[in-house]
C-alpha atoms as a PDB file:
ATOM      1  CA  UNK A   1     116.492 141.762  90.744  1.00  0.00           C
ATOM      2  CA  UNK A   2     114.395 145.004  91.682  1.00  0.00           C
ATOM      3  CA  UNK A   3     114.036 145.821  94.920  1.00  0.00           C
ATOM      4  CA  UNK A   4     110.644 145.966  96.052  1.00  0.00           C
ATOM      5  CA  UNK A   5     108.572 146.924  99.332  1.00  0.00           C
ATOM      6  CA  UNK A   6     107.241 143.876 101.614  1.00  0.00           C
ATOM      7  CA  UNK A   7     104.351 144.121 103.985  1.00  0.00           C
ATOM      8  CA  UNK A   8     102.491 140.882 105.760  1.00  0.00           C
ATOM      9  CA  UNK A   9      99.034 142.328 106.598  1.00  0.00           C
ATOM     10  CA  UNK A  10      97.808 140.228 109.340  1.00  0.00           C
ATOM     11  CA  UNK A  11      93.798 141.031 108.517  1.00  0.00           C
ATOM     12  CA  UNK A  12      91.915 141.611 105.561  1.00  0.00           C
ATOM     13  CA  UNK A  13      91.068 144.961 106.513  1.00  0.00           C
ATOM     14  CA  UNK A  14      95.071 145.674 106.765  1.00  0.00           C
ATOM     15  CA  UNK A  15      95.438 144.039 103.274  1.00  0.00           C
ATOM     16  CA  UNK A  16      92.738 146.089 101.316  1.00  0.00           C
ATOM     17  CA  UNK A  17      94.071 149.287 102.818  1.00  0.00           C
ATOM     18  CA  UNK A  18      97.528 147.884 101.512  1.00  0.00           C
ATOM     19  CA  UNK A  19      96.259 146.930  98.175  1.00  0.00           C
ATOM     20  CA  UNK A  20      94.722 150.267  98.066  1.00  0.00           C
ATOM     21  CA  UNK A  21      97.349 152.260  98.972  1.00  0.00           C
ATOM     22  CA  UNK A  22      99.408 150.699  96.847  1.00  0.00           C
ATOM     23  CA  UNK A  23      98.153 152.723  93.627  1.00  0.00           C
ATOM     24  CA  UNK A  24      98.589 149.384  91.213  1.00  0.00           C
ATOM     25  CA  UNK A  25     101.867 148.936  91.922  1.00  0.00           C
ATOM     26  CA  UNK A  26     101.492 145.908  93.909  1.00  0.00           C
ATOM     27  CA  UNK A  27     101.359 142.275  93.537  1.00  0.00           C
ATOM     28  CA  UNK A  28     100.332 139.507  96.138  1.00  0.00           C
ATOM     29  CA  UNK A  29     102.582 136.998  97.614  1.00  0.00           C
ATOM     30  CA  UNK A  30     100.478 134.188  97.511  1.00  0.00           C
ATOM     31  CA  UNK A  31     103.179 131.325  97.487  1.00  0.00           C
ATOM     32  CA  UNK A  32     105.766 133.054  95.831  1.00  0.00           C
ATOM     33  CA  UNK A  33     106.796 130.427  93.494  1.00  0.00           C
ATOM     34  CA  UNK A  34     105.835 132.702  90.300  1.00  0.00           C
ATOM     35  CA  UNK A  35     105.537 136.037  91.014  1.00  0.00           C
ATOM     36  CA  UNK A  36     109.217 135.897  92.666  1.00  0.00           C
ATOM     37  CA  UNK A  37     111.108 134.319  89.543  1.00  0.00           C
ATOM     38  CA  UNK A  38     109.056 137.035  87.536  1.00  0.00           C
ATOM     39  CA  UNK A  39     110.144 139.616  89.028  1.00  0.00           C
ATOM     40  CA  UNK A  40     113.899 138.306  88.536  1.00  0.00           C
ATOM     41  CA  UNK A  41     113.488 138.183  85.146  1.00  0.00           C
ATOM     42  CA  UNK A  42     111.760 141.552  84.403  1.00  0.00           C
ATOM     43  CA  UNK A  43     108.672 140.096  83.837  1.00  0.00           C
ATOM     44  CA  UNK A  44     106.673 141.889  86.755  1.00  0.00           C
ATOM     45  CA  UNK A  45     107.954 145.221  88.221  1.00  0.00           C
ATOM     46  CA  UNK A  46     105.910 145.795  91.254  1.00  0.00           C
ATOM     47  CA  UNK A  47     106.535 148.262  93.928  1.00  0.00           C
ATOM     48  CA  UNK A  48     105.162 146.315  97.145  1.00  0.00           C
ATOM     49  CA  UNK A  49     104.281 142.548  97.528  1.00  0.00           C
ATOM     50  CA  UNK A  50     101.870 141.741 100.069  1.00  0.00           C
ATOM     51  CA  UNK A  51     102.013 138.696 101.599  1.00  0.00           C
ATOM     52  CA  UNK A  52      98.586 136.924 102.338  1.00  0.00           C
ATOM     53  CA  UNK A  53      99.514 133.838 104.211  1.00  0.00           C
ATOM     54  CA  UNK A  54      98.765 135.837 107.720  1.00  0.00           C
ATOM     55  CA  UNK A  55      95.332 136.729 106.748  1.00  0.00           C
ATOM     56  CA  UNK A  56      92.872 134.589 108.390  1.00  0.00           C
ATOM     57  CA  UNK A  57      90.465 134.658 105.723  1.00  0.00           C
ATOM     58  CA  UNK A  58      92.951 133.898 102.999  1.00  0.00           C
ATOM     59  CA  UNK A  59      94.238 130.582 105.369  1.00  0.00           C
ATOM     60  CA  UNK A  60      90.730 128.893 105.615  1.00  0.00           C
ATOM     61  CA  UNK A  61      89.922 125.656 104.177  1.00  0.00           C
ATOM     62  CA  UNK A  62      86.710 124.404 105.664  1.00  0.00           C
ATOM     63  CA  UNK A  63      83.276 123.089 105.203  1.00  0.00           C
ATOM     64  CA  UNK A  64      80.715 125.762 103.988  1.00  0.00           C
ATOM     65  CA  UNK A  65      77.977 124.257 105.985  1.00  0.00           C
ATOM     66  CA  UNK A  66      76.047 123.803 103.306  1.00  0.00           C
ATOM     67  CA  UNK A  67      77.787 120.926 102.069  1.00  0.00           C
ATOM     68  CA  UNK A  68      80.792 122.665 100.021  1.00  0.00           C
ATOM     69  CA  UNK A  69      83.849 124.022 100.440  1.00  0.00           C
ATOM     70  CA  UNK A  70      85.748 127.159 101.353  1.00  0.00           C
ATOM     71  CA  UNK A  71      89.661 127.705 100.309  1.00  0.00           C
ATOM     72  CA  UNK A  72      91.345 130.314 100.818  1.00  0.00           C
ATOM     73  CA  UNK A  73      93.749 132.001  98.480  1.00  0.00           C
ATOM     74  CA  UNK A  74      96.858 131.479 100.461  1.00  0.00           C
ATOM     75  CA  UNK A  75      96.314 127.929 101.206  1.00  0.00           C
ATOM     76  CA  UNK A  76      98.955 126.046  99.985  1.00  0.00           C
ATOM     77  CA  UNK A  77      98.016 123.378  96.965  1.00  0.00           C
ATOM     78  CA  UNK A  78      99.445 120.500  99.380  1.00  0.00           C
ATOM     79  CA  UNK A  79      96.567 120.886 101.693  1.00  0.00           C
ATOM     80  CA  UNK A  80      94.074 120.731  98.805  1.00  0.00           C
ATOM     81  CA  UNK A  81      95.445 117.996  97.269  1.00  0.00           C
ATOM     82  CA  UNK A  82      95.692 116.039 100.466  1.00  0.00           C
ATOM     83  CA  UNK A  83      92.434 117.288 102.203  1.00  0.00           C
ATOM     84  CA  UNK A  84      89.900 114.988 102.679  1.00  0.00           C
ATOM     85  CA  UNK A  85      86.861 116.578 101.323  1.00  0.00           C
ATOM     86  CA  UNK A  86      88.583 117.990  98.207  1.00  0.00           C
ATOM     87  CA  UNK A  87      89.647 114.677  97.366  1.00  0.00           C
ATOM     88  CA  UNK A  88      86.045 112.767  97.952  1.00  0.00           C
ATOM     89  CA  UNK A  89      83.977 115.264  96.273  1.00  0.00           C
ATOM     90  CA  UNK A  90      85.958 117.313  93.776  1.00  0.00           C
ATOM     91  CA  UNK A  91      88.557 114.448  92.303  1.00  0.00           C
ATOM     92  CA  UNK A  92      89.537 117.123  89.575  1.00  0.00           C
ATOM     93  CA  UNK A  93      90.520 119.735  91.849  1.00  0.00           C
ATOM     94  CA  UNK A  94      92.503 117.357  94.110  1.00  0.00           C
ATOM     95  CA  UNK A  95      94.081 115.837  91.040  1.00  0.00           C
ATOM     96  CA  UNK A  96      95.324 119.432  89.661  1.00  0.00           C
ATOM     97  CA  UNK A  97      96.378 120.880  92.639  1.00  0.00           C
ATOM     98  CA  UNK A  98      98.998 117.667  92.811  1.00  0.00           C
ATOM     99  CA  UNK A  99     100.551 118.343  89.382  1.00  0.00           C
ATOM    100  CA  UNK A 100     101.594 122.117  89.976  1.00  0.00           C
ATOM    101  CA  UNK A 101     105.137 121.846  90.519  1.00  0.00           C
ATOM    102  CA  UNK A 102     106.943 119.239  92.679  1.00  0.00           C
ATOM    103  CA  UNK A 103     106.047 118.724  95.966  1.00  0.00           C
ATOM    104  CA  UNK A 104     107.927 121.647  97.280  1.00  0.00           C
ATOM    105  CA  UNK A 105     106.336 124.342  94.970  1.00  0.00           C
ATOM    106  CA  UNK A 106     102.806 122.712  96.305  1.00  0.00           C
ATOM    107  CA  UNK A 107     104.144 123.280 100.020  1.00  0.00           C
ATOM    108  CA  UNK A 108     104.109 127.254  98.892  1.00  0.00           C
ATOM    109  CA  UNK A 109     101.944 127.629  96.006  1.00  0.00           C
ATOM    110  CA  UNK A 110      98.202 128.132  96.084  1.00  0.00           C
ATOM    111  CA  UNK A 111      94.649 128.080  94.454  1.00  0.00           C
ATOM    112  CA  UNK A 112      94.725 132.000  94.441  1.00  0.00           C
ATOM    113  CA  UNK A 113      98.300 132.306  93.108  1.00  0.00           C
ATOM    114  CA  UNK A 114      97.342 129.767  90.383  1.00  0.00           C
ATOM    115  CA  UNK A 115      94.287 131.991  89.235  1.00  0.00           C
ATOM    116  CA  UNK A 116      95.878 135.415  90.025  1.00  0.00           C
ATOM    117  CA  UNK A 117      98.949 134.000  87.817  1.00  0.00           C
ATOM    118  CA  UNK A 118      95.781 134.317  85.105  1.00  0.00           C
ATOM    119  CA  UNK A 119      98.254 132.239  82.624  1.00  0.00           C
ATOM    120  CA  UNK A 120      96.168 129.948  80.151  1.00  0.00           C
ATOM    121  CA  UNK A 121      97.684 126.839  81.285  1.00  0.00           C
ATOM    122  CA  UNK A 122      96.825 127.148  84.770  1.00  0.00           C
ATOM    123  CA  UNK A 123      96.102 123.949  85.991  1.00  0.00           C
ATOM    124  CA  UNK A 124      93.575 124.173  88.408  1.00  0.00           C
ATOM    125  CA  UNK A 125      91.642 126.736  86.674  1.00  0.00           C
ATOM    126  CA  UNK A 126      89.744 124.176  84.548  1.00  0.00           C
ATOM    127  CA  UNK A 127      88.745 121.909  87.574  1.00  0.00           C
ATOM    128  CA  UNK A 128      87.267 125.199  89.608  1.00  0.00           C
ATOM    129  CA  UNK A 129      85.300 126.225  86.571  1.00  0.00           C
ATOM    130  CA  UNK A 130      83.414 122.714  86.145  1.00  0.00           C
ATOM    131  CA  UNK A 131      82.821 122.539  89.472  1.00  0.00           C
ATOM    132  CA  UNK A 132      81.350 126.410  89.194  1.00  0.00           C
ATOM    133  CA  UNK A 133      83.631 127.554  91.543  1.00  0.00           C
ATOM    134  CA  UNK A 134      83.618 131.063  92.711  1.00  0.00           C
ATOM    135  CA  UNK A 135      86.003 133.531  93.589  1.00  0.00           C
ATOM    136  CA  UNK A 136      85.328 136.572  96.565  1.00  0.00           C
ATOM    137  CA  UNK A 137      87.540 139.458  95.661  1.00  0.00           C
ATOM    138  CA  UNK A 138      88.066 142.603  98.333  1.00  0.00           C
ATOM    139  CA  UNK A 139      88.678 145.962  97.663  1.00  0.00           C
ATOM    140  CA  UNK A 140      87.808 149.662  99.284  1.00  0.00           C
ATOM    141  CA  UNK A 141      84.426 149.512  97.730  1.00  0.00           C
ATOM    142  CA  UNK A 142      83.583 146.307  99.426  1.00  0.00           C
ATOM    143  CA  UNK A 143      83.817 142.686  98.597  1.00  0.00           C
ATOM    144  CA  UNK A 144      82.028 140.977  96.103  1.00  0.00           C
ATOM    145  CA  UNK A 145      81.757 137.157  94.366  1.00  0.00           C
ATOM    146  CA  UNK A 146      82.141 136.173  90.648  1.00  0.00           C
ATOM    147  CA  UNK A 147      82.116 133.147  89.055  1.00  0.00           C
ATOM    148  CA  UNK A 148      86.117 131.609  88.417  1.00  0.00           C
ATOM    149  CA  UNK A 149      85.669 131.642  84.725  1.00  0.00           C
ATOM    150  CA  UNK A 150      84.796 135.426  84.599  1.00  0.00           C
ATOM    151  CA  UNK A 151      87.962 137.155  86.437  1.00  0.00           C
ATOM    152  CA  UNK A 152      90.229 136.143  83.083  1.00  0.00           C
ATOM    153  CA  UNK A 153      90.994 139.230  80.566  1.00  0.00           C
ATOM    154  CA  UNK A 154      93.899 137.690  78.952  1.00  0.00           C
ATOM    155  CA  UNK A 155      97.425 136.345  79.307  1.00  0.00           C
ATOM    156  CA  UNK A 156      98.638 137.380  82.485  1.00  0.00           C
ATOM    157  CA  UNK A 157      95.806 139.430  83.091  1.00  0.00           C
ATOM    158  CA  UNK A 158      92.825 139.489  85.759  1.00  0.00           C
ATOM    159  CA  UNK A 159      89.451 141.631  85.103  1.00  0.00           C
ATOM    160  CA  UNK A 160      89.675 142.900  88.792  1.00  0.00           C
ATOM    161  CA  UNK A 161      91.149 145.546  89.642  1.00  0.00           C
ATOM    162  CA  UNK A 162      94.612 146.262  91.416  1.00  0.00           C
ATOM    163  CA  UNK A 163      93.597 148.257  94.469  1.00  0.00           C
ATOM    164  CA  UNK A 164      91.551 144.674  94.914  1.00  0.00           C
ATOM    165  CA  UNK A 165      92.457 140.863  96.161  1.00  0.00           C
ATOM    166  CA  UNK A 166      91.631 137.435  96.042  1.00  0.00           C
ATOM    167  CA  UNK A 167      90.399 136.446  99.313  1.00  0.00           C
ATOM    168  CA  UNK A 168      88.643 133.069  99.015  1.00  0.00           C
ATOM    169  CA  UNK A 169      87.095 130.292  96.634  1.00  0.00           C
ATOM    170  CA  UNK A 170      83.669 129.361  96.867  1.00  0.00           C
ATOM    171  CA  UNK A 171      83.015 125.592  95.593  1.00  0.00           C
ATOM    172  CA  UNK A 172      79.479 124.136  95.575  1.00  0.00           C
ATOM    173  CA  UNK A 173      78.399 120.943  97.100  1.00  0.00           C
ATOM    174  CA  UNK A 174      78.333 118.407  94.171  1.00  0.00           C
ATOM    175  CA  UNK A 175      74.921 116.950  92.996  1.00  0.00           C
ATOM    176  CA  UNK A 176      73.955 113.549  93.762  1.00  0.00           C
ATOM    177  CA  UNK A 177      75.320 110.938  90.626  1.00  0.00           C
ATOM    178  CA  UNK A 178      78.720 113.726  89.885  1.00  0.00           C
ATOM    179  CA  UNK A 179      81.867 113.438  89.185  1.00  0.00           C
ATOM    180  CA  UNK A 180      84.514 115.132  87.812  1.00  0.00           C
ATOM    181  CA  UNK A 181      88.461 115.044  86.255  1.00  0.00           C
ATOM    182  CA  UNK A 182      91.034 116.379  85.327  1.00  0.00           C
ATOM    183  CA  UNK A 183      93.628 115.140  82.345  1.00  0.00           C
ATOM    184  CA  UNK A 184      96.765 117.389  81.216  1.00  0.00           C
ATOM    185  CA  UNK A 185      99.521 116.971  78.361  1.00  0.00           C
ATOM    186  CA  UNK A 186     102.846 117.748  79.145  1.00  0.00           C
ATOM    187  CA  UNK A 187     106.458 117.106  77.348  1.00  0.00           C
ATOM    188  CA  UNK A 188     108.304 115.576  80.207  1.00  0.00           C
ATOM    189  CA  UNK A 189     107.007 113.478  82.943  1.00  0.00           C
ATOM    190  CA  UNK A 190     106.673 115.676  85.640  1.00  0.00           C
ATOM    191  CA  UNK A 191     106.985 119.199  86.665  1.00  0.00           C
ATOM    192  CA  UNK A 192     106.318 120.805  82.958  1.00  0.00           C
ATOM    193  CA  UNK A 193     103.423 123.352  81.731  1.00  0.00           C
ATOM    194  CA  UNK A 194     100.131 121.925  80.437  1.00  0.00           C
ATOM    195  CA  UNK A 195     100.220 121.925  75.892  1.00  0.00           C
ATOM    196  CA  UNK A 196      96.603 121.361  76.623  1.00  0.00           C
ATOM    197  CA  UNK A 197      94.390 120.698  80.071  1.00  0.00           C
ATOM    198  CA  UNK A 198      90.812 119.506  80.274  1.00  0.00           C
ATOM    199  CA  UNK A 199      88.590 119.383  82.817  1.00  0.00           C
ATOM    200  CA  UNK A 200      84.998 117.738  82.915  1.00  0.00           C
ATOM    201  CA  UNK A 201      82.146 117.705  85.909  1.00  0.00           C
ATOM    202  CA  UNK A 202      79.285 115.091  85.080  1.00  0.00           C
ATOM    203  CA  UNK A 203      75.833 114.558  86.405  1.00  0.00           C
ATOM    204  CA  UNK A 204      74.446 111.252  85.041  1.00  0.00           C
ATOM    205  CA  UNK A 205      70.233 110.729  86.011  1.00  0.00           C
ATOM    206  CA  UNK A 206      68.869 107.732  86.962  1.00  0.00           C
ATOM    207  CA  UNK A 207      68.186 105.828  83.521  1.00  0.00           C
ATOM    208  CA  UNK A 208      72.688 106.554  83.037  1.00  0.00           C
ATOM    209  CA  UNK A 209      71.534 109.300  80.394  1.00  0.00           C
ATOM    210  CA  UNK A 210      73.785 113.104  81.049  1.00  0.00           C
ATOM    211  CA  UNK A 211      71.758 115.209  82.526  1.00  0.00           C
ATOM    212  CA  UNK A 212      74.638 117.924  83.046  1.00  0.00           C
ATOM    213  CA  UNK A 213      77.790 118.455  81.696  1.00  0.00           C
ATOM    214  CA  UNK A 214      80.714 120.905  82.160  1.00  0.00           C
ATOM    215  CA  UNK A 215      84.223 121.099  80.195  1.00  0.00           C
ATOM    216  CA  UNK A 216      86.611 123.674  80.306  1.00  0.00           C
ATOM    217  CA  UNK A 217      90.266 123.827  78.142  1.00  0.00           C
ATOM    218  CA  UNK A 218      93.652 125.049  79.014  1.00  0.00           C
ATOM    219  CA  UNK A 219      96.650 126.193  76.662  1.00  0.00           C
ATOM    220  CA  UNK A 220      94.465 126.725  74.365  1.00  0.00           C
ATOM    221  CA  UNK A 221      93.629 130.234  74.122  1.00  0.00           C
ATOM    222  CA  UNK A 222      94.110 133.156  75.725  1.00  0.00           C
ATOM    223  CA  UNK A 223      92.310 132.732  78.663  1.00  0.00           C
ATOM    224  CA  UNK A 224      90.931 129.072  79.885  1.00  0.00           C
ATOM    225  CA  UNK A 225      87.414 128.581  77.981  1.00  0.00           C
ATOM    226  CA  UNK A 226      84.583 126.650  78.090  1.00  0.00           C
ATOM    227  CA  UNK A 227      83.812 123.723  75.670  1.00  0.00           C
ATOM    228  CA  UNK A 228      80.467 124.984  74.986  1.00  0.00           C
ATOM    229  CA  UNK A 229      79.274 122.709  71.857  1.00  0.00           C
ATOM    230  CA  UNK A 230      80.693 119.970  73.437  1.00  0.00           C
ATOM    231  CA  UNK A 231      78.841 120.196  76.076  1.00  0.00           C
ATOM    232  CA  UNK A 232      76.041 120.536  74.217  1.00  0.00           C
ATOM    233  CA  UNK A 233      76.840 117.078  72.127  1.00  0.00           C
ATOM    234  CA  UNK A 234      76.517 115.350  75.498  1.00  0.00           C
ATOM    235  CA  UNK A 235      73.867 116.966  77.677  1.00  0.00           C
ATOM    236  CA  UNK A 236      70.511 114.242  77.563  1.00  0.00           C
ATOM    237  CA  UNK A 237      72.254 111.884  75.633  1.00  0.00           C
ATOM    238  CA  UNK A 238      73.181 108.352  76.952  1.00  0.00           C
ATOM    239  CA  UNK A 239      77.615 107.940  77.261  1.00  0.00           C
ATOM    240  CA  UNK A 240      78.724 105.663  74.678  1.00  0.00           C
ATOM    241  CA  UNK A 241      82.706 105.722  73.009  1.00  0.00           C
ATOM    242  CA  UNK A 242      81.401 107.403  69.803  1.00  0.00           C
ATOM    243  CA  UNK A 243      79.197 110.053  71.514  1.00  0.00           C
ATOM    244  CA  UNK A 244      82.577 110.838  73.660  1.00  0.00           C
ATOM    245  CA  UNK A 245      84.723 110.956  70.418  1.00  0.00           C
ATOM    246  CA  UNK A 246      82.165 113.361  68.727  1.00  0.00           C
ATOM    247  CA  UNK A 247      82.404 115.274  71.971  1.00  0.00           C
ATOM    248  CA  UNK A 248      86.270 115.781  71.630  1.00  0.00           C
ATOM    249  CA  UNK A 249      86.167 116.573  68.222  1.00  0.00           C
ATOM    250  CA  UNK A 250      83.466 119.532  69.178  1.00  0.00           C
ATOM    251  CA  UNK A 251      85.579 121.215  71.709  1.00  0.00           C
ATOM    252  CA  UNK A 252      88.086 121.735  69.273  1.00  0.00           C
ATOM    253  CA  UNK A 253      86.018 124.653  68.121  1.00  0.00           C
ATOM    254  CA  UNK A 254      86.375 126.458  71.530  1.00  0.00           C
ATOM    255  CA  UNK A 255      89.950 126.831  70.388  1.00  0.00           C
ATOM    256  CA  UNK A 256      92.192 129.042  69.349  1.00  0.00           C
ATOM    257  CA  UNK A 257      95.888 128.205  70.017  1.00  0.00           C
ATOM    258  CA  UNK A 258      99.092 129.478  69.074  1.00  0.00           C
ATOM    259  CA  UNK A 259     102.467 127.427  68.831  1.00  0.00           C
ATOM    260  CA  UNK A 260     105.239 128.040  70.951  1.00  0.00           C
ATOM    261  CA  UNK A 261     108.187 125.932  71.788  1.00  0.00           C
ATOM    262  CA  UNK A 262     105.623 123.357  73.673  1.00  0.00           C
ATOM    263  CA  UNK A 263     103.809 122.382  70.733  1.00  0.00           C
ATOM    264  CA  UNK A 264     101.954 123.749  67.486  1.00  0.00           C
ATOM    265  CA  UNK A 265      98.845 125.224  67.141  1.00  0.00           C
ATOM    266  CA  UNK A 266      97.353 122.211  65.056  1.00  0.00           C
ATOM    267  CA  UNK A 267      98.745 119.647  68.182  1.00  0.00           C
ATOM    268  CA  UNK A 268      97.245 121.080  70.657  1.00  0.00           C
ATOM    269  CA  UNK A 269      93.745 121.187  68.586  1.00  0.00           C
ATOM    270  CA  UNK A 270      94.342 117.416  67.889  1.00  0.00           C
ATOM    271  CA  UNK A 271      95.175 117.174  71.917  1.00  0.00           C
ATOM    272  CA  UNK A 272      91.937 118.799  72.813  1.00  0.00           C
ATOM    273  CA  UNK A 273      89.705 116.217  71.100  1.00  0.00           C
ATOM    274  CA  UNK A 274      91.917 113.275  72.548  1.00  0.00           C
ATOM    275  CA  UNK A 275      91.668 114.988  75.959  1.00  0.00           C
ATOM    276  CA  UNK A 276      88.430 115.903  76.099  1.00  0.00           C
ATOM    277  CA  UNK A 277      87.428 112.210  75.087  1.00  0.00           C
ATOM    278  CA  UNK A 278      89.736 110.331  77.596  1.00  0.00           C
ATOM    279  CA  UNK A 279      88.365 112.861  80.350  1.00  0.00           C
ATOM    280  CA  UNK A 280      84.630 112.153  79.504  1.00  0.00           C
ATOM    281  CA  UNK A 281      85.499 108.535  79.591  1.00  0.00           C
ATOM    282  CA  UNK A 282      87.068 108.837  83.204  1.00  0.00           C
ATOM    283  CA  UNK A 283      83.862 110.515  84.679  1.00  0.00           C
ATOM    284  CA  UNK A 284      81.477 107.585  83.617  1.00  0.00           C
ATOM    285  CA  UNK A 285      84.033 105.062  84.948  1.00  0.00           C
ATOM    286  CA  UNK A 286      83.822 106.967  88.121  1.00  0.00           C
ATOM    287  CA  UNK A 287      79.932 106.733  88.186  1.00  0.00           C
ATOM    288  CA  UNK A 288      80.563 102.866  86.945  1.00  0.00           C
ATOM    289  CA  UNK A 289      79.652 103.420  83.245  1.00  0.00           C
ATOM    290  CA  UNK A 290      81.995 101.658  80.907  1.00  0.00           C
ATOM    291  CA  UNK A 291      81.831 103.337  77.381  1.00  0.00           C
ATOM    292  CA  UNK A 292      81.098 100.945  74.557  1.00  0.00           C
END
């Protein structure tokens, strides 16, 4: 392995000036549970990994007092899984943050490791982007907020910039009548990379018609996308089985896999449209509509 520089900033200020300092030669230690086998292999060559898990503002996971949700980067995916409000109010999130890894890797890893990771089959990536999720990111020329979906530029690879860091995640209160889910594929029962993930949010009005409707894919392109004419198939439309199947087969076209040693390129598009049907299903059970 390389050797490498370690530093545990103990505020944010301490981090940015670390960060910036650094030149783009450093990577954060979020959980360590990727970034430290990458570096093993050759994948990642950084100079300096700063640890976050002694930064206040990367450790939070509270209330927003406006009715959603604040997570730090560095909190581990056990405490999202397991904490209360994640689990009442953003089932999808909860559900993903419990399939990354065993139990162990969710003791270390964490929401900002997952994203920063920026690999396509990130599993809670989909959840945070139908539950328009943002991300605050800190640098020297201040801090700023974009939404989840926008900090992807490709494999591996985050749109900000490397004298910056994740600090937080932002996640709306959910609308009255939502609900949301999360469904993966995976070779072996547990502890395996996503062929394809979907995950759907789902606002239902009062006469059970969709009045909103978010769906966004996993290892299926470059970066996680949005299922944009699928969406679109659903939105003011009452749920029924064949409306969900036409759904699936529409978000095929937000596609564009490859194949790899997980499964072809034509699977995963014939995963998407099973997916992407099975998770629309789940989100009208959980508002009580059974499809017919």
């Amino acid at each position: 392995m390389r050797n490498f520089d370690y530093v545990a900033p103990t505020s944010l200020a301490e981090a940015v000036q670390a960060f910036g300092q650094a030149g783009g030669r450093a990577r954060a230690l979020a959980g360590g549970t990727d970034i430290i086998d990458q570096i093993r292999i050759g994948r990642r060559t950084p100079e300096l990994l700063i640890d976050t898990k002694r930064v206040p503002e990367m450790m939070v996971l509270e209330d927003d007092g406006a009715g959603g949700l604040r997570i730090g980067a560095g909190v581990p995916l056990s405490r999202v899984r397991d904490h209360a409000s994640v689990r009442a109010a953003y089932p999808a999130l909860a559900t993903a943050a419990g399939l990354v890894g065993a139990i162990q890797i969710q003791n270390r890893a964490t929401l900002g490791g997952n994203v920063g990771n920026a690999a396509p089959s990130g599993d809670t990536i989909p959840p945070l982007m139908v539950l328009d999720a943002t991300v605050v990111i800190a640098g020297p020329r201040g801090t700023r907020e974009e939404p989840v979906a926008n900090v992807f530029a490709g494999p591996g690879q985050l749109t900000i910039q490397p004298d910056e860091c994740l600090v937080e995640f932002r996640v709306p209160a959910p609308r009255a009548n939502t609900s949301s889910y999360y469904v993966r594929f995976i070779p072996r029962a547990e502890m395996d990379i996503a062929v394809v993930g979907v995950g759907v949010s789902m606002m239902l009005n009062g006469g059970g018609q969709v009045e909103d409707v978010s769906i966004a894919l996993a290892s299926v392109a470059p970066t996680p996308v949005a299922a944009t004419a699928a969406q679109d198939v659903l939105r003011g439309q009452t749920l029924t089985r064949e409306l969900a199947r036409e759904a699936g087969e529409r978000a095929e076209e937000a596609t564009s896999p490859i194949s790899d040693v997980r499964g072809s390129a034509d699977y995963r598009r014939e995963l998407t449209k099973v997916l992407t049907r099975r998770a629309v299903a789940a989100c009208a059970g959980q508002l009580g509509v059974s499809l017919s």
